[in-house]
N, C-alpha and C. Protein backbone atom coordinates (compact mmCIF):
# COMPACT_ATOMS: atom_id res chain seq x y z
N UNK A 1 -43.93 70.96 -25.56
CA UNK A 1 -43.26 71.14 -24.30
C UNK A 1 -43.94 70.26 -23.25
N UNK A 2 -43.05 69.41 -22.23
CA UNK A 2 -43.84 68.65 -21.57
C UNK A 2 -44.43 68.99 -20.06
N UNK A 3 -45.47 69.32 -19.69
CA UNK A 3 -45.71 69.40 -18.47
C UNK A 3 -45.29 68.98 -17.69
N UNK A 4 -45.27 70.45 -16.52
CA UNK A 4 -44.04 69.61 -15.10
C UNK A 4 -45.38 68.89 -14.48
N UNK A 5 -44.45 68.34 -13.68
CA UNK A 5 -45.16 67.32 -12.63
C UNK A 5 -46.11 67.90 -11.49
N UNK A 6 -47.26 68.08 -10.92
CA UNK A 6 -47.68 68.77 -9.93
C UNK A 6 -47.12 68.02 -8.65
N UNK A 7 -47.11 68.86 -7.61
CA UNK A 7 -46.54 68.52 -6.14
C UNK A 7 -47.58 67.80 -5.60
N UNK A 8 -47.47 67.36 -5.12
CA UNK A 8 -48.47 66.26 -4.32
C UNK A 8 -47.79 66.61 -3.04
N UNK A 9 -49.46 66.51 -2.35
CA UNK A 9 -49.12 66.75 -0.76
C UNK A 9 -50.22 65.54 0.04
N UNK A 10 -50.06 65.03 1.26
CA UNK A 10 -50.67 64.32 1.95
C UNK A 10 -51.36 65.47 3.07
N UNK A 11 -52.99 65.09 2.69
CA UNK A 11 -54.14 65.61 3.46
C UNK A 11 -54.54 64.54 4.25
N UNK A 12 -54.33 64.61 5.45
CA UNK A 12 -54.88 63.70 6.81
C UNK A 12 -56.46 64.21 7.15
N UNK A 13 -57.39 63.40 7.32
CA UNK A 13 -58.36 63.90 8.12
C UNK A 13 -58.67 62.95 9.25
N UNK A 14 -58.68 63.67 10.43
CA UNK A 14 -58.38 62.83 11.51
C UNK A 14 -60.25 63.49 12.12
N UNK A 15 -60.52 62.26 12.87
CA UNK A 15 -61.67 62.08 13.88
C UNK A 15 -61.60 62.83 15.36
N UNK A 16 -61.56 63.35 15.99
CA UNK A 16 -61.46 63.63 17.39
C UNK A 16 -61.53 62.24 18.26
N UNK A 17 -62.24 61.38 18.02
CA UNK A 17 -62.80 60.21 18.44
C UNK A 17 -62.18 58.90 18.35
N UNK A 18 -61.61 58.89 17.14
CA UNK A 18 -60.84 58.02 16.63
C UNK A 18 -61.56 57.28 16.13
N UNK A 19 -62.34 57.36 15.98
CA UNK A 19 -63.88 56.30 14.89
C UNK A 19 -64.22 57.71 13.68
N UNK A 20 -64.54 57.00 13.14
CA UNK A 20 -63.34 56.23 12.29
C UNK A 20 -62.30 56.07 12.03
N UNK A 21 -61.09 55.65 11.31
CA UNK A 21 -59.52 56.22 11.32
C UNK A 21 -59.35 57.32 10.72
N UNK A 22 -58.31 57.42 10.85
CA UNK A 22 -58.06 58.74 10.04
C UNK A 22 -57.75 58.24 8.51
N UNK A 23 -58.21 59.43 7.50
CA UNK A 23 -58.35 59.09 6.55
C UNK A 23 -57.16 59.58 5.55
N UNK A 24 -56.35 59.29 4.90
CA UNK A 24 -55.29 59.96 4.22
C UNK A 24 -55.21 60.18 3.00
N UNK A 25 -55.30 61.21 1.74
CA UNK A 25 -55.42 61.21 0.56
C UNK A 25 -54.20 62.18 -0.31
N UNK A 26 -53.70 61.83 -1.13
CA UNK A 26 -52.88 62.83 -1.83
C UNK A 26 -53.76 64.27 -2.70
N UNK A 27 -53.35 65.12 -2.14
CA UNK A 27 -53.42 65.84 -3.18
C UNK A 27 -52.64 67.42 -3.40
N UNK A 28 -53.04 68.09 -4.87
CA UNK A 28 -52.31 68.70 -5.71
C UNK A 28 -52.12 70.21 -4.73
N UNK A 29 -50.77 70.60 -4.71
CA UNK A 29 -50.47 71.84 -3.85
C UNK A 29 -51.37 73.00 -4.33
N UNK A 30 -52.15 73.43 -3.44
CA UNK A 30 -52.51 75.00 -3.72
C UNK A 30 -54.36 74.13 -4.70
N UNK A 31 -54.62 73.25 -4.45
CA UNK A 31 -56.05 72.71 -5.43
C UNK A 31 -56.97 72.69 -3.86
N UNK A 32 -58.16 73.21 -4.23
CA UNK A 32 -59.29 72.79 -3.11
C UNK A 32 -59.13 71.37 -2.76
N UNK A 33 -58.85 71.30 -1.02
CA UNK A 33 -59.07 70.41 -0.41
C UNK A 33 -59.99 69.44 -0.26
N UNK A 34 -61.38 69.69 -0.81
CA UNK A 34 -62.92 68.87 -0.80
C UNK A 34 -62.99 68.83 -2.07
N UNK A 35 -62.32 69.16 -2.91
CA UNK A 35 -62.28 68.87 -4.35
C UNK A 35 -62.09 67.72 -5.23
N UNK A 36 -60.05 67.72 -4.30
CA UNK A 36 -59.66 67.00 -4.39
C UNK A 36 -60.03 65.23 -3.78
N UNK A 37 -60.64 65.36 -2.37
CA UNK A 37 -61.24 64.55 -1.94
C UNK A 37 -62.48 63.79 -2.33
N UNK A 38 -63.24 64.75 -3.33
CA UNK A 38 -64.25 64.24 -3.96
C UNK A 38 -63.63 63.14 -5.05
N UNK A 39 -62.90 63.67 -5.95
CA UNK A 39 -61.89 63.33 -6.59
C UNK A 39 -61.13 61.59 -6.67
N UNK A 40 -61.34 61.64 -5.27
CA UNK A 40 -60.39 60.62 -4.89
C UNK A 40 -61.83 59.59 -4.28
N UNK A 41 -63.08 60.17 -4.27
CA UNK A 41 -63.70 59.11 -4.30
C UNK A 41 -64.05 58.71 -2.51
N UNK A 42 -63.30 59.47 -1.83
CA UNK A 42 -63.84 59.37 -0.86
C UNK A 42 -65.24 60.07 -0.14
N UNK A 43 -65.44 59.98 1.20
CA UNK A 43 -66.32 60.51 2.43
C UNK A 43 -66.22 60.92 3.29
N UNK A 44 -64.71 61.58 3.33
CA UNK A 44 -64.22 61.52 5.04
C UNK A 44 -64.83 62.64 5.62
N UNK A 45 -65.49 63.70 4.69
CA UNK A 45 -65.84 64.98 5.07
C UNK A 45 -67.20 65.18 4.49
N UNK A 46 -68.09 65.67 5.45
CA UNK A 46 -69.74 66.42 4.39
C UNK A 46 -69.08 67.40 3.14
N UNK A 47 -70.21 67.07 2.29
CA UNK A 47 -69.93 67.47 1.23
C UNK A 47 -71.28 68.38 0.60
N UNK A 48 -71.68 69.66 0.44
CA UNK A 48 -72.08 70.19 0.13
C UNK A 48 -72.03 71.01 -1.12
N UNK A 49 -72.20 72.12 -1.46
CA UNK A 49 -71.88 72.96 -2.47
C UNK A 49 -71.18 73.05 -3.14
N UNK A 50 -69.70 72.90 -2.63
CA UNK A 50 -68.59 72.83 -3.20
C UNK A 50 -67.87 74.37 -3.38
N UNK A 51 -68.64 75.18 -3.45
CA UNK A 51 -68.22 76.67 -3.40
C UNK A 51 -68.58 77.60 -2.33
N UNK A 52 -68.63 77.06 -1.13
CA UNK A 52 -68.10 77.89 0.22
C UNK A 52 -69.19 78.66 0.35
N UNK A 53 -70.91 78.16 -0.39
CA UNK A 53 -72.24 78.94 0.16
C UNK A 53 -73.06 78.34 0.93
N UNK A 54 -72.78 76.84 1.44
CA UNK A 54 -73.49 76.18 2.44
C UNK A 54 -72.73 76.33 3.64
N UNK A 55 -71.18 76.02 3.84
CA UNK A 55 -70.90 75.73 5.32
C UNK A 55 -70.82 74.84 5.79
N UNK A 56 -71.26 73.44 4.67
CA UNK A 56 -71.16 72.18 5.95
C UNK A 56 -69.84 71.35 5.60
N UNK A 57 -68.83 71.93 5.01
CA UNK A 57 -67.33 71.58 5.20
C UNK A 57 -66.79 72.13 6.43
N UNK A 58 -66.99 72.56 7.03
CA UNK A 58 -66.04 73.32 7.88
C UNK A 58 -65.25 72.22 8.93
N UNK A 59 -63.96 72.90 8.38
CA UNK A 59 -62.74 71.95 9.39
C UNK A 59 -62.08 72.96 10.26
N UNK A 60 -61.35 72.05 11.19
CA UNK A 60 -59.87 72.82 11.63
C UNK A 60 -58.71 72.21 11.66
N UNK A 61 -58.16 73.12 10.75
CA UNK A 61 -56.62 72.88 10.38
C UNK A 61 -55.60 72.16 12.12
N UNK A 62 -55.41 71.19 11.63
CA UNK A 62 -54.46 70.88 13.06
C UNK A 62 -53.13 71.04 13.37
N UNK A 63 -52.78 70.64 11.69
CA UNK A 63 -51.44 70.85 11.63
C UNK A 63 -51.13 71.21 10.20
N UNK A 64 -50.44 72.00 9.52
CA UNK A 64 -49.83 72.53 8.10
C UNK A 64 -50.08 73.45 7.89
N UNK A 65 -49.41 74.06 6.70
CA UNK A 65 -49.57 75.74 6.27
C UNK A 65 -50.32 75.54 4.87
N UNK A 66 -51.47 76.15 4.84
CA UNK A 66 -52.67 76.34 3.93
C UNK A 66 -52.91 77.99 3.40
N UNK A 67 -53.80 78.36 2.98
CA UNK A 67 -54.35 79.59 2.56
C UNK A 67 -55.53 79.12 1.98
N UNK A 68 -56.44 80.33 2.24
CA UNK A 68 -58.00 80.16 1.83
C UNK A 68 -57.92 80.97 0.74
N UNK A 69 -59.20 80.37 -0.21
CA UNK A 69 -60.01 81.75 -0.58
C UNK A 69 -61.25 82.27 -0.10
N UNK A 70 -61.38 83.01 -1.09
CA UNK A 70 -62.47 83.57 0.09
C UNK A 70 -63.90 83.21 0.58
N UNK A 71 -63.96 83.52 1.97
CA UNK A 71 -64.85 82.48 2.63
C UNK A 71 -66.12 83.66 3.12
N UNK A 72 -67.90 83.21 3.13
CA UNK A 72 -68.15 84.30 3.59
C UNK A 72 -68.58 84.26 5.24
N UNK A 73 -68.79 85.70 5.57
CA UNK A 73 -68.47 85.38 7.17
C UNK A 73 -69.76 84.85 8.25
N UNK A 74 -70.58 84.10 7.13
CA UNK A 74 -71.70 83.49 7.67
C UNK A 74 -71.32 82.25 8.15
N UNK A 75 -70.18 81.64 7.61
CA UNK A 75 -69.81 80.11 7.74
C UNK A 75 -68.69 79.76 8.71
N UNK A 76 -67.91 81.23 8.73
CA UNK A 76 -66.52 81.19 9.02
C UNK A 76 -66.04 82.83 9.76
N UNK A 77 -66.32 83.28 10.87
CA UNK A 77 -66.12 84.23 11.11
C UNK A 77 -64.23 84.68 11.73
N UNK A 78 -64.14 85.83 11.74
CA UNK A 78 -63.03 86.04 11.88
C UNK A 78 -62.42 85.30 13.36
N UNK A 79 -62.94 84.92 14.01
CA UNK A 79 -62.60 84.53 15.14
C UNK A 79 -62.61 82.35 14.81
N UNK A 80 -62.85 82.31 14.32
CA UNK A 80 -62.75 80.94 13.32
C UNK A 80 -61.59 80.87 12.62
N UNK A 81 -60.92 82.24 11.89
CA UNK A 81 -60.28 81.87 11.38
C UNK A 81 -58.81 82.07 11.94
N UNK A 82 -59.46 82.59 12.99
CA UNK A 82 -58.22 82.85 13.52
C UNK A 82 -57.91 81.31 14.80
N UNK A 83 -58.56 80.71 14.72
CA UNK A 83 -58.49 79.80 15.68
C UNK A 83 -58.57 78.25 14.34
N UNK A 84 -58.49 78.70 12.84
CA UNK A 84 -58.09 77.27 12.09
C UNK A 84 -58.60 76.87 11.54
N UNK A 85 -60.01 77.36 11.84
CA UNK A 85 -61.28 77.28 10.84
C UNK A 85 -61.62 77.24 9.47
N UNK A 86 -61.88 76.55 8.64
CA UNK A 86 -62.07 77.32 7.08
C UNK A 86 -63.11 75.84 6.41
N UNK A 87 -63.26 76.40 5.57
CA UNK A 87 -64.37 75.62 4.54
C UNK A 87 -63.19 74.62 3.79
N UNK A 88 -63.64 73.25 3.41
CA UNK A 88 -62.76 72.16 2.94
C UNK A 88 -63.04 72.69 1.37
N UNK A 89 -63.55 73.56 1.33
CA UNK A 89 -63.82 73.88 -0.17
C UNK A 89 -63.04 74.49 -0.53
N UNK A 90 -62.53 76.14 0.11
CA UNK A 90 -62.04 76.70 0.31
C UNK A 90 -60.42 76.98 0.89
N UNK A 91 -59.57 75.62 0.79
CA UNK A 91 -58.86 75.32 1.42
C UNK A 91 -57.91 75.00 0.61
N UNK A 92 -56.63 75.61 0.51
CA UNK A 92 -55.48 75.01 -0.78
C UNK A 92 -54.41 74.62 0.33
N UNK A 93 -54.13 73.82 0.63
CA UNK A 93 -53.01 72.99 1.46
C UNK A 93 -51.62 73.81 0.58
N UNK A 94 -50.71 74.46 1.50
CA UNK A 94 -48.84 74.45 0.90
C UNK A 94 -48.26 74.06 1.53
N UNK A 95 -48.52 72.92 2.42
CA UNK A 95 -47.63 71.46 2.78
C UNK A 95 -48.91 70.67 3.26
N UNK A 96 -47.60 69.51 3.77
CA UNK A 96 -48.71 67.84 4.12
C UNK A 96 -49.85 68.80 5.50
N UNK A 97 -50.66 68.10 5.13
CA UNK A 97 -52.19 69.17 6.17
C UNK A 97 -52.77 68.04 7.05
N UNK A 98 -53.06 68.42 8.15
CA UNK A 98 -54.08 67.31 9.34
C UNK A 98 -55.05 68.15 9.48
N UNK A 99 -56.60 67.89 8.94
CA UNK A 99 -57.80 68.40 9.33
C UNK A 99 -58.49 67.57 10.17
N UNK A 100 -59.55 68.14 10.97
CA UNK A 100 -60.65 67.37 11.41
C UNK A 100 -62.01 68.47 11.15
N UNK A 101 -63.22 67.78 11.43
CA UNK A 101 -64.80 67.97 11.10
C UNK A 101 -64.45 68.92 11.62
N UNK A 102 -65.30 70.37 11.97
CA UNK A 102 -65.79 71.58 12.96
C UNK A 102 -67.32 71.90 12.50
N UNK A 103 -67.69 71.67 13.48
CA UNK A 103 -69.86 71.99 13.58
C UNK A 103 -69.57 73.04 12.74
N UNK A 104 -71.12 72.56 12.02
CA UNK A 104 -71.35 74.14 10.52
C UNK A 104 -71.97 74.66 11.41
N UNK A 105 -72.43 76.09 11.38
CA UNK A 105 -73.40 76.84 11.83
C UNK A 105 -74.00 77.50 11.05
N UNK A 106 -75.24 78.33 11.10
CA UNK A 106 -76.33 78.26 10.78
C UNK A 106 -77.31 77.61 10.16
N UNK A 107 -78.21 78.24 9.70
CA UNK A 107 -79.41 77.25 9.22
C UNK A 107 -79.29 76.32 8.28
N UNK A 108 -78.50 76.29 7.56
CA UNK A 108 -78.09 74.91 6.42
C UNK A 108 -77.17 73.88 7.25
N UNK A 109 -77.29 74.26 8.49
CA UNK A 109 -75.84 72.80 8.80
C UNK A 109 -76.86 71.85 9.62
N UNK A 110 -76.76 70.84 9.02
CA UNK A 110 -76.87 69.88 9.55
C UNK A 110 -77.07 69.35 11.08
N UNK A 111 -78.08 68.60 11.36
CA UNK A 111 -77.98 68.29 12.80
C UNK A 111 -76.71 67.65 13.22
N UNK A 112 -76.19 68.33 14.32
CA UNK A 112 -74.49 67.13 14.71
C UNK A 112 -75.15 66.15 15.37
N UNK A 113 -74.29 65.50 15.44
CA UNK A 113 -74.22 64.09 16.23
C UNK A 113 -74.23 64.01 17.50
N UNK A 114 -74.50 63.10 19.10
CA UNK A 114 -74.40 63.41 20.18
C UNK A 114 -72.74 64.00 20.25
N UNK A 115 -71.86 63.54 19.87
CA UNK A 115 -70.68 63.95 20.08
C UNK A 115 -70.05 65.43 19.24
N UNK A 116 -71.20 66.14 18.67
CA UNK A 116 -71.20 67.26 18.21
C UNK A 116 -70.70 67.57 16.57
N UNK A 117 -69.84 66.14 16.18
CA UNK A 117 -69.03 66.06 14.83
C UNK A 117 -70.64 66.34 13.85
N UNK A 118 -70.50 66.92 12.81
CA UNK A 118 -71.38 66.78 11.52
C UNK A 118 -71.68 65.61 11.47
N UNK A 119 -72.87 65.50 10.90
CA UNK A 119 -73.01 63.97 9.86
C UNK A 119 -72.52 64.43 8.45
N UNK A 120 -71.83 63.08 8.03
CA UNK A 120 -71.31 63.35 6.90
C UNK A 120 -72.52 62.98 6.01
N UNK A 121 -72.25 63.86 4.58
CA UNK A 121 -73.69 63.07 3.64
C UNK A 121 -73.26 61.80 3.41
N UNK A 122 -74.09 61.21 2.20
CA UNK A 122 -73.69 59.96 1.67
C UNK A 122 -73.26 60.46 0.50
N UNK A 123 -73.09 61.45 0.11
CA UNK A 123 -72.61 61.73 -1.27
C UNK A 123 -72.58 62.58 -1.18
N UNK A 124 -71.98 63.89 -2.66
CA UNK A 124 -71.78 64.82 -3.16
C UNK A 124 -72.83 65.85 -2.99
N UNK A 125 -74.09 65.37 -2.12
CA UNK A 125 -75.33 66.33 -2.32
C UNK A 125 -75.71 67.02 -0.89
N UNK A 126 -75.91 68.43 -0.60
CA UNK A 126 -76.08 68.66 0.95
C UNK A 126 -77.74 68.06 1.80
N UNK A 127 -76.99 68.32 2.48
CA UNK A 127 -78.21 67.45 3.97
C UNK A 127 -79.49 68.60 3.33
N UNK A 128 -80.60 67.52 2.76
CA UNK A 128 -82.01 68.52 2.75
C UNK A 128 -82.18 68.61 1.29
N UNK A 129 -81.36 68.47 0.20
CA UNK A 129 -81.49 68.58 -0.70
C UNK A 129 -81.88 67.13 -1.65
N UNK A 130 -82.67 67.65 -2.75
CA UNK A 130 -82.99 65.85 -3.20
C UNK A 130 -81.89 65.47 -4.25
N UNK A 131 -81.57 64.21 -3.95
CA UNK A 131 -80.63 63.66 -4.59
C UNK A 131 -80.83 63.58 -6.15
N UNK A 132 -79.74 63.64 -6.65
CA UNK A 132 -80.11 63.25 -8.34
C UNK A 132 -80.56 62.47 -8.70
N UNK A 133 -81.26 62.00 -9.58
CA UNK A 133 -82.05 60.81 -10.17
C UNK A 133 -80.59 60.36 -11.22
N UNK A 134 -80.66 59.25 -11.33
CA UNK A 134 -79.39 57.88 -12.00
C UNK A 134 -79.77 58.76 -13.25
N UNK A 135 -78.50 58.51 -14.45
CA UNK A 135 -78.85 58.72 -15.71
C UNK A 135 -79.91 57.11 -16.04
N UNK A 136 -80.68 57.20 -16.74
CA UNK A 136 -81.57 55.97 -17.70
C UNK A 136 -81.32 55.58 -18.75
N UNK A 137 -80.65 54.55 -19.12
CA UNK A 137 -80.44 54.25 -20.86
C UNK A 137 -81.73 53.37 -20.91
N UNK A 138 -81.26 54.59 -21.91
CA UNK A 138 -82.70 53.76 -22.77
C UNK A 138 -82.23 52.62 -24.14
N UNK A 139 -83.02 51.94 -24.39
CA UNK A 139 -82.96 50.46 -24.89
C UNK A 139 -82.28 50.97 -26.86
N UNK A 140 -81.68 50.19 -27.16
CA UNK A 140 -80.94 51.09 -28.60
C UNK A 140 -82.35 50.82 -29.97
N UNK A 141 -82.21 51.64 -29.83
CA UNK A 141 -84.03 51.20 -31.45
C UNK A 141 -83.17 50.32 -32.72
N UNK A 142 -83.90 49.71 -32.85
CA UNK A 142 -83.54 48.05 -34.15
C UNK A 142 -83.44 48.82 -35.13
């Protein structure tokens, strides 16, 4: 039997600033938003944990209809979410979505920037943590 096709949706992540541009990526209806973005190889967003126990995804929804799972209320309190708030981890887009950055809070987030946005990492690993060491090949024995 042949598999249906998944829906593809367009995830915007827009700057407050407009530095950088906004960044645009497809992805799969109802799939984590920072998932998918990892996925695709981009940076447009810090990237931490990946499962909604650091906090330093946190966006706000600008424009589209989404649903979370569940988020805990150290990262994201009810008054966050009621104002758009949610973890990019945590985030299944059910139409085209416009996010931007929102300051993590507490003690794992990152220093912001003068203009208050996160620093994004350089990779898949959170701010403070040591990066992975490269795999090493080793030389093939004669």
């Amino acid at each position: 039997m042949a598999r249906p096709a998944a829906d593809f949706l367009a995830c915007t992540v827009r700057f407050p600033d407009g530095e950088p541009e906004a960044v645009t990526f497809e992805v799969v209806a109802e799939g984590p938003v920072l998932h998918q973005m990892v996925r695709c190889a981009l940076r447009a967003l810090p990237v931490g944990c990946r499962g909604g126990g650091c906090g330093v995804c946190r966006v706000r929804v600008v424009d589209g209809t989404y649903r979370t799972l569940r988020m805990s209320r150290r990262h994201v309190t009810e008054a966050d979410e009621a104002n758009r708030i949610a973890l990019a981890c945590r985030l299944l887009a059910s139409s085209d979505i416009v996010i931007e950055p929102a300051p993590p809070v507490g003690p794992t987030a990152p220093p912001p920037s003068a203009d208050g946005i996160p620093q994004a990492t350089t990779g898949p690993v959170a701010p403070g943590r040591p990066r992975p060491t490269p795999p090493v090949r080793l030389p093939d024995r004669p």
